[in-house]
PDB file of N, CA and C in Angstrom:
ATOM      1  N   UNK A   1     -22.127  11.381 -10.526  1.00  0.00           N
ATOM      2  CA  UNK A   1     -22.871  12.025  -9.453  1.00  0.00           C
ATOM      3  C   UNK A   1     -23.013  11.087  -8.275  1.00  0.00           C
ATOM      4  N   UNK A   2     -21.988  10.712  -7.917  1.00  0.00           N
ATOM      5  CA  UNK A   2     -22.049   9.835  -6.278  1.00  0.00           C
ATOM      6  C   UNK A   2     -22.722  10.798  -5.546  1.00  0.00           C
ATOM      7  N   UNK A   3     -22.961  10.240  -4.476  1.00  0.00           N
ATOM      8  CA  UNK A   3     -23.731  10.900  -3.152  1.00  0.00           C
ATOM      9  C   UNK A   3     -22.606  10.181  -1.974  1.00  0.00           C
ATOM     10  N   UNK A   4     -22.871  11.507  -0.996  1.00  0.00           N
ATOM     11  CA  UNK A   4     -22.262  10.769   0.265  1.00  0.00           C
ATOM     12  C   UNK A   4     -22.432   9.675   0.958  1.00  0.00           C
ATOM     13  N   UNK A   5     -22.168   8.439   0.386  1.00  0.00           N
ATOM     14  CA  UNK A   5     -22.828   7.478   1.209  1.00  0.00           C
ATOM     15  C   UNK A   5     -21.812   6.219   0.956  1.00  0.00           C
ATOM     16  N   UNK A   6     -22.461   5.176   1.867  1.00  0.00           N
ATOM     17  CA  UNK A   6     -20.784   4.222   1.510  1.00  0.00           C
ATOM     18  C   UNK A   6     -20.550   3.591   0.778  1.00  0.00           C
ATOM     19  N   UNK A   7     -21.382   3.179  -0.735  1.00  0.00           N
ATOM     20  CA  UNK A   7     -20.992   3.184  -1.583  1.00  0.00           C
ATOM     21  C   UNK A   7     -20.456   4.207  -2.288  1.00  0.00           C
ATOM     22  N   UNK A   8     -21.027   5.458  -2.232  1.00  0.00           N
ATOM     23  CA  UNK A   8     -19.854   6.365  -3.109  1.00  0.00           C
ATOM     24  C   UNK A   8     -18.912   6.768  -2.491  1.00  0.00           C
ATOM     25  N   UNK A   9     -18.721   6.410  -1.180  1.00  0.00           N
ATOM     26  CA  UNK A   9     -17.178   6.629  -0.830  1.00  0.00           C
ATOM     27  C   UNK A   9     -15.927   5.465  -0.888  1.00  0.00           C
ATOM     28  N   UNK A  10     -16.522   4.299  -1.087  1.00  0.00           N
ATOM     29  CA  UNK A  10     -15.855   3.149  -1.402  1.00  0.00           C
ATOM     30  C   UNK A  10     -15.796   3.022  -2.540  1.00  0.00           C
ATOM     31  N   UNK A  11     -16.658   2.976  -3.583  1.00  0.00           N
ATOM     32  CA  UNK A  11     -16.584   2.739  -5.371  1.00  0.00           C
ATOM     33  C   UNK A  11     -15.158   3.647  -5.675  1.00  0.00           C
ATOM     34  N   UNK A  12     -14.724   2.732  -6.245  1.00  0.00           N
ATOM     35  CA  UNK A  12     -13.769   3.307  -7.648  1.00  0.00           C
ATOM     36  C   UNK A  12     -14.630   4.336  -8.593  1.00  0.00           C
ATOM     37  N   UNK A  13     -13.598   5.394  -9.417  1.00  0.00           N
ATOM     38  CA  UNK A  13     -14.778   6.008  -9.909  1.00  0.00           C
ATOM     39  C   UNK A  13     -13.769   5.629 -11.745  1.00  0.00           C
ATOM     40  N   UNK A  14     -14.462   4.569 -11.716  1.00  0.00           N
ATOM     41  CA  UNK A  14     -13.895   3.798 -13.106  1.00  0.00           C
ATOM     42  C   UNK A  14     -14.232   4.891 -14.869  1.00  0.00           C
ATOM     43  N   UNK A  15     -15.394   5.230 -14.275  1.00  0.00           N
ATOM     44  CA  UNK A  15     -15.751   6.188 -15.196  1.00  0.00           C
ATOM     45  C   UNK A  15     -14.791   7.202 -15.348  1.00  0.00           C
ATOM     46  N   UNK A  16     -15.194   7.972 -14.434  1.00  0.00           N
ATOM     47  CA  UNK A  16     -14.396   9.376 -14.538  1.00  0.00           C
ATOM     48  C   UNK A  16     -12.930   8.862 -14.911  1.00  0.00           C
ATOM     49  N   UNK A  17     -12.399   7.855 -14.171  1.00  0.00           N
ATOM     50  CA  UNK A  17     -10.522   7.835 -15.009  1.00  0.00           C
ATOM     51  C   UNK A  17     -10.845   7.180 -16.285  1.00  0.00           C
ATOM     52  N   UNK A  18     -11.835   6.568 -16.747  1.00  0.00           N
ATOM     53  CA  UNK A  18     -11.791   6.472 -17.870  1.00  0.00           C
ATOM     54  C   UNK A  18     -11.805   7.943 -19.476  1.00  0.00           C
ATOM     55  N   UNK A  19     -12.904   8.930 -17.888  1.00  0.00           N
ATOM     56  CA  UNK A  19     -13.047   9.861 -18.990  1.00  0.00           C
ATOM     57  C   UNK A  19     -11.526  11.186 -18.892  1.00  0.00           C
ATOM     58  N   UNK A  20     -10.828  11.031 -17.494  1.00  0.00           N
ATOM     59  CA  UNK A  20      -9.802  11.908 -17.874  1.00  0.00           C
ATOM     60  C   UNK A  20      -8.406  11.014 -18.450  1.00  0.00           C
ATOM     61  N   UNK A  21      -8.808  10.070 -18.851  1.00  0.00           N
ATOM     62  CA  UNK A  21      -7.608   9.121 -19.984  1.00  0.00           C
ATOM     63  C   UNK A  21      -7.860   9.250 -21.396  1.00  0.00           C
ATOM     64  N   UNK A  22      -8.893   9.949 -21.642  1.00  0.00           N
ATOM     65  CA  UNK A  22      -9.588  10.651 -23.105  1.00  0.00           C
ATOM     66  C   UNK A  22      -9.907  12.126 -22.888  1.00  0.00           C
ATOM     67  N   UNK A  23      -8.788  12.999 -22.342  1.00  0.00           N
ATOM     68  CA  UNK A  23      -8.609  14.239 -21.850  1.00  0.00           C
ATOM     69  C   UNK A  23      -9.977  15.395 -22.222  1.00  0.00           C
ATOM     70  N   UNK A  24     -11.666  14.250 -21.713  1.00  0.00           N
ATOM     71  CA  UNK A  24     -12.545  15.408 -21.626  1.00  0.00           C
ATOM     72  C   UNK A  24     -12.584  15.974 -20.099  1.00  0.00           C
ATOM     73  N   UNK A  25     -13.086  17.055 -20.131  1.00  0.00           N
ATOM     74  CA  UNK A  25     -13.578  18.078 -19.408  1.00  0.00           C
ATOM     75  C   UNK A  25     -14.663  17.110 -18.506  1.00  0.00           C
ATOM     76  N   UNK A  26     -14.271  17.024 -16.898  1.00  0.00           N
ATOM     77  CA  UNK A  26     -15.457  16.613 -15.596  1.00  0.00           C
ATOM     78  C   UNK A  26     -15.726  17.499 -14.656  1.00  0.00           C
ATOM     79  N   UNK A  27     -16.753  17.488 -14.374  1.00  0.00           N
ATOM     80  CA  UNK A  27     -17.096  17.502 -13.068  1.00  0.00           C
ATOM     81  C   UNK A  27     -18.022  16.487 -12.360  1.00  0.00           C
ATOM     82  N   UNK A  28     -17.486  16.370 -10.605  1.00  0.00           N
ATOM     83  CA  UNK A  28     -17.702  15.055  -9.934  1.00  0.00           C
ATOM     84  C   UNK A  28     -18.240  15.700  -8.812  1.00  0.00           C
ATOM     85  N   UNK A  29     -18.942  14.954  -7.638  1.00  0.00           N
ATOM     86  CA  UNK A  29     -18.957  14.830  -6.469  1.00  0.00           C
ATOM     87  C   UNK A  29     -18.032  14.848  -5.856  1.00  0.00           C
ATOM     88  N   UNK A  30     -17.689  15.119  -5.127  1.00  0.00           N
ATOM     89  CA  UNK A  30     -16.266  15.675  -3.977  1.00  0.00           C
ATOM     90  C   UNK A  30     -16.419  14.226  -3.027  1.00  0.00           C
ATOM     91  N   UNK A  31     -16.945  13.076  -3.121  1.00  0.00           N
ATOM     92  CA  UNK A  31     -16.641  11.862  -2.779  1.00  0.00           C
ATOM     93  C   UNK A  31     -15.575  10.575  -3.213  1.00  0.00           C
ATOM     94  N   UNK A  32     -15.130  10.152  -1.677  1.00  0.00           N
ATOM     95  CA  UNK A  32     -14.326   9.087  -1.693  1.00  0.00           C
ATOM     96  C   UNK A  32     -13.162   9.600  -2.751  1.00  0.00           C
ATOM     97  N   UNK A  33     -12.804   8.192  -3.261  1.00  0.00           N
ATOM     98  CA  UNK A  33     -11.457   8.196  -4.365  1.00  0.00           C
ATOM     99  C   UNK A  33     -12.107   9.696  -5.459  1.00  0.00           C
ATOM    100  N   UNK A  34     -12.376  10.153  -5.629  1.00  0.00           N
ATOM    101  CA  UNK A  34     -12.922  10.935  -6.713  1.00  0.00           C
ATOM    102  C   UNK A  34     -12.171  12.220  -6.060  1.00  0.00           C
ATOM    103  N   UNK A  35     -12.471  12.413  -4.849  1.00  0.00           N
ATOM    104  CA  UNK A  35     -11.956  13.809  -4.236  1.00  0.00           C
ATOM    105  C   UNK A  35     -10.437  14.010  -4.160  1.00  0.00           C
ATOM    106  N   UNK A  36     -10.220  12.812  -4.218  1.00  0.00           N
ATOM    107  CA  UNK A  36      -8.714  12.282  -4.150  1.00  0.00           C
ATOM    108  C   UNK A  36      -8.218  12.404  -5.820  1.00  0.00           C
ATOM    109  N   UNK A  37      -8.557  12.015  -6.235  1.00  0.00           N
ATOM    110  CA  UNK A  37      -8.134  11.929  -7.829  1.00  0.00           C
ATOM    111  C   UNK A  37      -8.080  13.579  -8.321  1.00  0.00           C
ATOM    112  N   UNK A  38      -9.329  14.346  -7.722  1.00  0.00           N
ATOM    113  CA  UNK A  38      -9.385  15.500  -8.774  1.00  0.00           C
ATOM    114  C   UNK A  38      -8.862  16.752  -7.501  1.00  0.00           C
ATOM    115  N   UNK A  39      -8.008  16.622  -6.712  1.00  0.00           N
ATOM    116  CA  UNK A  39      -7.809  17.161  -5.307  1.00  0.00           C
ATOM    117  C   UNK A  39      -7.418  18.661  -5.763  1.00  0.00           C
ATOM    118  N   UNK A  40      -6.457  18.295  -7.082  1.00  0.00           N
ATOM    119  CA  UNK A  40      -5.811  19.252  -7.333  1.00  0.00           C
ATOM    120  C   UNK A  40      -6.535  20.366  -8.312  1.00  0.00           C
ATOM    121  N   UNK A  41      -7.915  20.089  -8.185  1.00  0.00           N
ATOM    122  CA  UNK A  41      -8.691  20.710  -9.569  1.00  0.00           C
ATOM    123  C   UNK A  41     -10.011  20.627  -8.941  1.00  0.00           C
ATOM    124  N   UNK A  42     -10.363  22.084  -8.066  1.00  0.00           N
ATOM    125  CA  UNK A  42     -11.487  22.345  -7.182  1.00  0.00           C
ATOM    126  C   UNK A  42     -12.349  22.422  -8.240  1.00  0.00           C
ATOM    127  N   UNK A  43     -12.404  23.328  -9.138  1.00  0.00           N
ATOM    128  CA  UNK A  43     -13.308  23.813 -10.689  1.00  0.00           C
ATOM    129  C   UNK A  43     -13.850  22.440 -10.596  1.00  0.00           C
ATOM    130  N   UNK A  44     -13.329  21.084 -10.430  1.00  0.00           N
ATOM    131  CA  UNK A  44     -14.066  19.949 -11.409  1.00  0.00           C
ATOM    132  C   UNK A  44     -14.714  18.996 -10.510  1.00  0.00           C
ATOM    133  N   UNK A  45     -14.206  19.879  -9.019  1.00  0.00           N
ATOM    134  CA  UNK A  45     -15.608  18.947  -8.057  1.00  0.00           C
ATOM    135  C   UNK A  45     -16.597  19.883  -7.638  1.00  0.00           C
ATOM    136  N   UNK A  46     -17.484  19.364  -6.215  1.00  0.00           N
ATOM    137  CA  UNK A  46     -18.896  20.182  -6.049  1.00  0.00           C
ATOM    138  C   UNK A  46     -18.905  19.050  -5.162  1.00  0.00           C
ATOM    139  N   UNK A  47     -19.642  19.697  -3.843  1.00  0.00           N
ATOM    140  CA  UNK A  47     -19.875  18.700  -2.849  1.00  0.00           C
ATOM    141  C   UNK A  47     -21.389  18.136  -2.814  1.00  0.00           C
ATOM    142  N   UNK A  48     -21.411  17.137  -2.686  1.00  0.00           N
ATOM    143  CA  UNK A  48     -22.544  16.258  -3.269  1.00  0.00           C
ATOM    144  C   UNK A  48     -23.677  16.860  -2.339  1.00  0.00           C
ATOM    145  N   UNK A  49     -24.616  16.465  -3.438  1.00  0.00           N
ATOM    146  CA  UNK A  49     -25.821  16.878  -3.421  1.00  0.00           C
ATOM    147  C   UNK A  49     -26.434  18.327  -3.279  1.00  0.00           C
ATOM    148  N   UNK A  50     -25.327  19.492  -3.911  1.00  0.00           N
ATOM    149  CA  UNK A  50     -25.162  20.827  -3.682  1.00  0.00           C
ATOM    150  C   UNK A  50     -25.246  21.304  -5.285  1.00  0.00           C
ATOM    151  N   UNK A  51     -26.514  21.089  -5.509  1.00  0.00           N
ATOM    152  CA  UNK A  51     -27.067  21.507  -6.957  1.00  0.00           C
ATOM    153  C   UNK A  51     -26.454  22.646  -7.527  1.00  0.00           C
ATOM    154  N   UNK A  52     -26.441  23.627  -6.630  1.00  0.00           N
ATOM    155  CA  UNK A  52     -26.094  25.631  -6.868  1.00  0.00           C
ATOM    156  C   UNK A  52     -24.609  24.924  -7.398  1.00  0.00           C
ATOM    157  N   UNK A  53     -23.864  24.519  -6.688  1.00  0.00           N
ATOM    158  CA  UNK A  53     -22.223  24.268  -7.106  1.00  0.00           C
ATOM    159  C   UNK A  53     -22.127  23.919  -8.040  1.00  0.00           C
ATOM    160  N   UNK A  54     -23.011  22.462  -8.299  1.00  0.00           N
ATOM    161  CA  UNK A  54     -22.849  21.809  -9.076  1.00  0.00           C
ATOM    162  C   UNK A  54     -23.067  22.106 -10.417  1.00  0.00           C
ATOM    163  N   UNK A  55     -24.371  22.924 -10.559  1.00  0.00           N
ATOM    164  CA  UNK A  55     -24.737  24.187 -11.588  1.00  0.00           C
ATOM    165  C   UNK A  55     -23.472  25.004 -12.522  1.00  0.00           C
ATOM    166  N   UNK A  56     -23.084  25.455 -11.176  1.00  0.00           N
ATOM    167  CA  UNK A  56     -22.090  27.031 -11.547  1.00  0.00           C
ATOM    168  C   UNK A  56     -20.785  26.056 -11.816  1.00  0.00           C
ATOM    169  N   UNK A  57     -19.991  25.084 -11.570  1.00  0.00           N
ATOM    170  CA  UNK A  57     -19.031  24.077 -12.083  1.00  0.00           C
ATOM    171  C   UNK A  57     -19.506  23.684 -13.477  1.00  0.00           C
ATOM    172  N   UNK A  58     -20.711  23.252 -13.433  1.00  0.00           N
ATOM    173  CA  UNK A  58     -21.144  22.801 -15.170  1.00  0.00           C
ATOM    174  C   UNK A  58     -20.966  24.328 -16.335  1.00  0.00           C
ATOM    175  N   UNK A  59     -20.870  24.979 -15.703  1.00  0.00           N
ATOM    176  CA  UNK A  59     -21.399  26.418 -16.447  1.00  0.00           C
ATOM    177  C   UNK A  59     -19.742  26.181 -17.069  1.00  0.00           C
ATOM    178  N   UNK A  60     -18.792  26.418 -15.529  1.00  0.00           N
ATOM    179  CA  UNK A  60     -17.800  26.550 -16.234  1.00  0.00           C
ATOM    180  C   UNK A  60     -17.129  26.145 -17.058  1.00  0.00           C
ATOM    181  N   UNK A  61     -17.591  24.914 -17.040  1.00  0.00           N
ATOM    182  CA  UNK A  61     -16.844  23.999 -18.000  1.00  0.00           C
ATOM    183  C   UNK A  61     -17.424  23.999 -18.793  1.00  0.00           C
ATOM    184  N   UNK A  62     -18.193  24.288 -19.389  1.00  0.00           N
ATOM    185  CA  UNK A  62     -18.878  24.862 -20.977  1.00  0.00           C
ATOM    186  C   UNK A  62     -18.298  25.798 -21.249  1.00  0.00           C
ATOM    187  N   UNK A  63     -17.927  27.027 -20.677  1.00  0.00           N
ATOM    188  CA  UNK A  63     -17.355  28.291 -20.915  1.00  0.00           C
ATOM    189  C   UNK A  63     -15.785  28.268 -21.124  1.00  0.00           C
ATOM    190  N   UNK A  64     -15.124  27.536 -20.043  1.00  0.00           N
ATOM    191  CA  UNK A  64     -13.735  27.567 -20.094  1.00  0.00           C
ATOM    192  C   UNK A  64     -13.304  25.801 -19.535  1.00  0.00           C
ATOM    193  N   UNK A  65     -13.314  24.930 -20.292  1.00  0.00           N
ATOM    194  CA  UNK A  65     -12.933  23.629 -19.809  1.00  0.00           C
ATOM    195  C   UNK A  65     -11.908  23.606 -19.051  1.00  0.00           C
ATOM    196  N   UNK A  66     -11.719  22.809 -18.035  1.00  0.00           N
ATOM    197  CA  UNK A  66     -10.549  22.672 -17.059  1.00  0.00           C
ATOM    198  C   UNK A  66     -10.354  20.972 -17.783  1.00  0.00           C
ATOM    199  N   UNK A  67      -9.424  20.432 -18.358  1.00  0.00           N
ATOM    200  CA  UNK A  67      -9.025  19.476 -18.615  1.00  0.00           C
ATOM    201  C   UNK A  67      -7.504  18.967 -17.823  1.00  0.00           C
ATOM    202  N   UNK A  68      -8.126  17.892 -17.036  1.00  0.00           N
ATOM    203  CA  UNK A  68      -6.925  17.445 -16.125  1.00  0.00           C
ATOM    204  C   UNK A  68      -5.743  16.421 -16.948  1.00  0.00           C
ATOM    205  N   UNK A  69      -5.006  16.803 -16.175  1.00  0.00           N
ATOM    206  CA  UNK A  69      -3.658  15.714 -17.095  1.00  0.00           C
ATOM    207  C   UNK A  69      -4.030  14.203 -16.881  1.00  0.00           C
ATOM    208  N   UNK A  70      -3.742  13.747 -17.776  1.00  0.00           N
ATOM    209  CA  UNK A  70      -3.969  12.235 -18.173  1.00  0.00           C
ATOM    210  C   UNK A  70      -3.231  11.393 -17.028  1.00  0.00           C
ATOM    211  N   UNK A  71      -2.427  11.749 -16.638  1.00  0.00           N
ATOM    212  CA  UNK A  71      -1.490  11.108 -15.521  1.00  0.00           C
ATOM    213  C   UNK A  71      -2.083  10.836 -14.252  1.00  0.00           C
ATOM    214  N   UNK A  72      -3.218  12.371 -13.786  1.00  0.00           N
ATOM    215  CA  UNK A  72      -4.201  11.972 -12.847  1.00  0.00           C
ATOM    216  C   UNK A  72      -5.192  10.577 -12.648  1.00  0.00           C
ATOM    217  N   UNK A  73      -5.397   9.813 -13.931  1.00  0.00           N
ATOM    218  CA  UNK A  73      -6.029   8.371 -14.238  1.00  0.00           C
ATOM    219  C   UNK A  73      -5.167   7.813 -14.012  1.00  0.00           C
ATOM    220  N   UNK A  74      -4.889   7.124 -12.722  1.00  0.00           N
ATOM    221  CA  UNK A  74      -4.407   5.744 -12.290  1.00  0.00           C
ATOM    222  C   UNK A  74      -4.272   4.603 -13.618  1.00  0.00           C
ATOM    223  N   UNK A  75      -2.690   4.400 -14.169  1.00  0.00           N
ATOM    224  CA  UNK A  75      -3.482   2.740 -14.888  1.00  0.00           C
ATOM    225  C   UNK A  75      -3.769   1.752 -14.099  1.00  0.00           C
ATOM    226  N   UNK A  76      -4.067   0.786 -14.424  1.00  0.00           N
ATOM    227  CA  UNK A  76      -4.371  -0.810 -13.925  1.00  0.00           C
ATOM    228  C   UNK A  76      -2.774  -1.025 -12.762  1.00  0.00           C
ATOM    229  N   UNK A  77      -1.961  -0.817 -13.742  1.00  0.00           N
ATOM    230  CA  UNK A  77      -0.714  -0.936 -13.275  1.00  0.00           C
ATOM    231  C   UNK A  77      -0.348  -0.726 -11.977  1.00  0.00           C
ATOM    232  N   UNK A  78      -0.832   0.947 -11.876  1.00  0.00           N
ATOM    233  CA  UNK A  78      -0.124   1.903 -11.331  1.00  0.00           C
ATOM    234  C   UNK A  78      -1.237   1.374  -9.873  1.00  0.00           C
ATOM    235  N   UNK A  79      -2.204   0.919 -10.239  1.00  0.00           N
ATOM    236  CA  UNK A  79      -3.312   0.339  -8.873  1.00  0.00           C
ATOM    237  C   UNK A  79      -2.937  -0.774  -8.530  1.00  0.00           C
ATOM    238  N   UNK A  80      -2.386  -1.697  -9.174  1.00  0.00           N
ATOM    239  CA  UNK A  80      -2.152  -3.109  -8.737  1.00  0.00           C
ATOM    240  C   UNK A  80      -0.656  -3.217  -8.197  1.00  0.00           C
ATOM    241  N   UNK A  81      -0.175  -2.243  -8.509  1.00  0.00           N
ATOM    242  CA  UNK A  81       0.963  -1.623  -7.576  1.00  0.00           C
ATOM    243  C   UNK A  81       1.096  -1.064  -6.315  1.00  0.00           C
ATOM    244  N   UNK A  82       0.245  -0.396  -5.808  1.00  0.00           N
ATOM    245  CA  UNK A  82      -0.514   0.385  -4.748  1.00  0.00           C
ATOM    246  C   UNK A  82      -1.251  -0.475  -3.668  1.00  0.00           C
ATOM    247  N   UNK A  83      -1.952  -1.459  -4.646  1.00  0.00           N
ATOM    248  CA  UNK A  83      -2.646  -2.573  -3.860  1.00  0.00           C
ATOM    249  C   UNK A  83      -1.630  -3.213  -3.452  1.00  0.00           C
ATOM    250  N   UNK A  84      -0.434  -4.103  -4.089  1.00  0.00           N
ATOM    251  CA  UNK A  84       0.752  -5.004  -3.809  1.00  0.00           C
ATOM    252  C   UNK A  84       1.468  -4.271  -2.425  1.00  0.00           C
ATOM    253  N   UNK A  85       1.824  -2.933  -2.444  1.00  0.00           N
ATOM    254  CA  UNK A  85       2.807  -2.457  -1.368  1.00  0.00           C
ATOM    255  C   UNK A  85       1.232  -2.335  -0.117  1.00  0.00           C
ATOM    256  N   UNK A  86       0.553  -1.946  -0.173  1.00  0.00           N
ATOM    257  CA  UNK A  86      -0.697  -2.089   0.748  1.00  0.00           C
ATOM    258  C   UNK A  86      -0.376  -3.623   1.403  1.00  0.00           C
ATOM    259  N   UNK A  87      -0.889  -4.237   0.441  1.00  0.00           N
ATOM    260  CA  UNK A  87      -0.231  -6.044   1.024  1.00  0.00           C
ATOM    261  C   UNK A  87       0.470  -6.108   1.669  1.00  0.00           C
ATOM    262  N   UNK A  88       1.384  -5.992   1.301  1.00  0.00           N
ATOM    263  CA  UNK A  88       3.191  -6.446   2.081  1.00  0.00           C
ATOM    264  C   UNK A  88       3.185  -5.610   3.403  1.00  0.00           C
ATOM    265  N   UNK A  89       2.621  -4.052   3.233  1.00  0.00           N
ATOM    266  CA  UNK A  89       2.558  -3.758   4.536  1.00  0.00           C
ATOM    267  C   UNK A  89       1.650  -4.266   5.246  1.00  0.00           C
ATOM    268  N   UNK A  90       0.599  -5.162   5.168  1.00  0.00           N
ATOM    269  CA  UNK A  90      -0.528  -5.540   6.013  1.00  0.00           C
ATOM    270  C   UNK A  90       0.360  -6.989   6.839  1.00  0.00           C
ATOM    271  N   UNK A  91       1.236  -7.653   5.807  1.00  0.00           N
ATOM    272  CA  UNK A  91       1.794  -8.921   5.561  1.00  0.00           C
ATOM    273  C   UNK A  91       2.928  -8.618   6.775  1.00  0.00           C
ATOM    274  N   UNK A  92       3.463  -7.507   6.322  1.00  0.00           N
ATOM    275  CA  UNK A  92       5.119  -7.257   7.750  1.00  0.00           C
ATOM    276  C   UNK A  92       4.175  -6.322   8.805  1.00  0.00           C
ATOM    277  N   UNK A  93       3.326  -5.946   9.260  1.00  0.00           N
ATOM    278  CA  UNK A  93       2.628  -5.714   9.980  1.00  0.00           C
ATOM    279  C   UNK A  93       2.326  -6.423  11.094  1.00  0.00           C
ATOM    280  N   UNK A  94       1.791  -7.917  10.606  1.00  0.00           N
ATOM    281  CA  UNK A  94       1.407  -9.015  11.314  1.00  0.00           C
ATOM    282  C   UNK A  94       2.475  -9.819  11.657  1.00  0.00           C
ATOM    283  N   UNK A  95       3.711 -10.040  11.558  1.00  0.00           N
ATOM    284  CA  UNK A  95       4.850 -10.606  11.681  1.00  0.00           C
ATOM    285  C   UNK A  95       5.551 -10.162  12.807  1.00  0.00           C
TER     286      UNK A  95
END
């Protein structure tokens, strides 16, 4: 449950890829990396601090789970990869 603010738009949401790498059923705040991660799966966000949404999203996923593919969880890898080409472009940028 981030809130709009600049920590929850900057935090990693370590949790949640932890919990769709053990293929349960989320719902999140529609903040930062989180909105990004679950972009493709409206059912499993709710825009923060919008209780009614956030409500009727929990409902659903008791009723009919939306379980996202495991692939959506970034590994370590797949981030320290992302971060590396980020680099190099910051690196031939300045050159």
């Amino acid at each position: 449950c981030n809130r709009d603010s600049v920590f929850g738009r900057a935090c990693y949401p370590l949790k949640l890829v932890e919990m769709l790498a053990c293929g349960l059923p989320v719902v999140a705040a529609s903040v930062g990396d989180t909105a990004m991660l679950l972009q493709g799966y409206p059912g499993c966000l709710y825009p923060a601090g919008d209780i009614n949404t956030l409500t009727q999203r929990l409902e659903a996923q008791l009723s009919a789970p939306i379980i996202v593919p495991r692939r959506a969880a970034m590994s370590w890898l797949v981030l320290a990869e992302r971060l590396e080409a980020l680099l190099h472009a910051a690196i031939d940028s300045r050159r």
